[in-house]
Protein backbone atom coordinates (compact mmCIF):
# COMPACT_ATOMS: atom_id res chain seq x y z
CA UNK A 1 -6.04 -56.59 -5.17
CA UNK A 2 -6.57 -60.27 -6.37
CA UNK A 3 -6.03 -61.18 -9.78
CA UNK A 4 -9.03 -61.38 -12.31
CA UNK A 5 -10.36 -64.91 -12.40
CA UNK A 6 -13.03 -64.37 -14.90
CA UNK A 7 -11.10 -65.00 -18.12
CA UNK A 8 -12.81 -63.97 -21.61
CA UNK A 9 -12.60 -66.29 -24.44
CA UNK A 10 -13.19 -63.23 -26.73
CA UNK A 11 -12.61 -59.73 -25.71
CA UNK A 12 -15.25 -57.58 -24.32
CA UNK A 13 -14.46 -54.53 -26.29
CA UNK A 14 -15.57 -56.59 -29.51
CA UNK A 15 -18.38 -58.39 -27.53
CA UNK A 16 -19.83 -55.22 -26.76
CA UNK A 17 -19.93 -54.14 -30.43
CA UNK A 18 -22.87 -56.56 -30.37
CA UNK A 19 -24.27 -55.88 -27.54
CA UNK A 20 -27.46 -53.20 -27.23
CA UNK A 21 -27.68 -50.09 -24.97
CA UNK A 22 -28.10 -52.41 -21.92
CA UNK A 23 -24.53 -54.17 -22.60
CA UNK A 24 -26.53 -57.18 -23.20
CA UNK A 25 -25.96 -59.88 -26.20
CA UNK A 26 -28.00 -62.67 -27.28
CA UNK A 27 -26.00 -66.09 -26.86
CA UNK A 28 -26.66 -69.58 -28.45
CA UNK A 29 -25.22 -72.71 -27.52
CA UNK A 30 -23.11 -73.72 -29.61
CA UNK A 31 -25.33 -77.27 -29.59
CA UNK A 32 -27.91 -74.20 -31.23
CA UNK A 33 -30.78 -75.81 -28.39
CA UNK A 34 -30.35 -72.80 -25.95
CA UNK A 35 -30.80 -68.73 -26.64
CA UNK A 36 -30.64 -66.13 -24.27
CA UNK A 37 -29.29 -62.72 -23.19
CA UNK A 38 -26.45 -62.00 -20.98
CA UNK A 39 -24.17 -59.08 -20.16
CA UNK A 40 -21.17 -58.61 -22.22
CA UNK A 41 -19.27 -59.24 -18.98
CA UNK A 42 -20.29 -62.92 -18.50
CA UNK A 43 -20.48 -63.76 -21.69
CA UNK A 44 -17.51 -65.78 -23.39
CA UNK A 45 -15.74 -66.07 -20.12
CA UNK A 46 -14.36 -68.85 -18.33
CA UNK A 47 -13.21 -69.18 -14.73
CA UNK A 48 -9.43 -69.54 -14.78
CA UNK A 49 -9.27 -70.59 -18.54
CA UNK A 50 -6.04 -69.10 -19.49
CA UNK A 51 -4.37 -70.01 -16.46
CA UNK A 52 -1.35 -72.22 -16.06
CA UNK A 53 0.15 -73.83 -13.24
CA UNK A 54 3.90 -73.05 -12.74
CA UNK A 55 6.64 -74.90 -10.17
CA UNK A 56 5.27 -71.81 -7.80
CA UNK A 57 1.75 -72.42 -8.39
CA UNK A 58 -1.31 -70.95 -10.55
CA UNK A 59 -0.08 -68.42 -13.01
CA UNK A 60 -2.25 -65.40 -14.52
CA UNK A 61 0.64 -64.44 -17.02
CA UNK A 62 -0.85 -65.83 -19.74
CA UNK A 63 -4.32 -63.73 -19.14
CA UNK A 64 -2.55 -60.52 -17.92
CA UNK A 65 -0.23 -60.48 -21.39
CA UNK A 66 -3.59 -60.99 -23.24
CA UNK A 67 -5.19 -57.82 -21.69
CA UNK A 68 -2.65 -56.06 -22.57
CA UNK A 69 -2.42 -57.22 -26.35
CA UNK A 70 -6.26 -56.86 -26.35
CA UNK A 71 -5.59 -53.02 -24.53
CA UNK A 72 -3.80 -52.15 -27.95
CA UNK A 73 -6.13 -53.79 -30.52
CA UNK A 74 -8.79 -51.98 -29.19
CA UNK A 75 -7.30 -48.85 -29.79
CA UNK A 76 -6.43 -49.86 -32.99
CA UNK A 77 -9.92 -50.76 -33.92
CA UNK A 78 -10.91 -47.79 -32.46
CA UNK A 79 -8.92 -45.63 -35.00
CA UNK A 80 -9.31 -47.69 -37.65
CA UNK A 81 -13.21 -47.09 -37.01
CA UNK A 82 -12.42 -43.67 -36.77
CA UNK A 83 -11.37 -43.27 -39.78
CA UNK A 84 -7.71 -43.19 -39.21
């Protein structure tokens, strides 16, 4: 399995607390000239943004350590939602 190239610049569990029942979001530019809809899956992501380049080549470290700190703050949120 290859690693994920398709790096979020902000998680999709909080994207999606935007999005409607379609998983869609509305998105402006941040010049504010452009609007539009898009999946919570494309949107905010970057190809290879948190990636780093190591004496052995590319490195995903950096975006596999943020899934997993993004992995616990969304079960966080999730219980602090919850009323925990």
């Amino acid at each position: 399995m290859s690693e994920p190239r398709r790096h979020h610049l902000l998680p999709q569990f909080y994207l999606r607390r935007f999005a409607d029942n379609s998983d869609q979001i509305a998105v402006v530019s941040r010049d504010l000239q452009k609007k539009f809809l898009t999946s919570v899956a494309k949107a905010a992501a970057e190809n290879d943004f948190y990636t780093v380049q190591t004496h052995d080549g590319p490195s995903q470290d950096v975006e596999q350590l943020l899934s997993r700190i993004e992995d616990l703050a969304a079960k966080a949120i999730e219980k602090l939602l919850g009323g925990a």
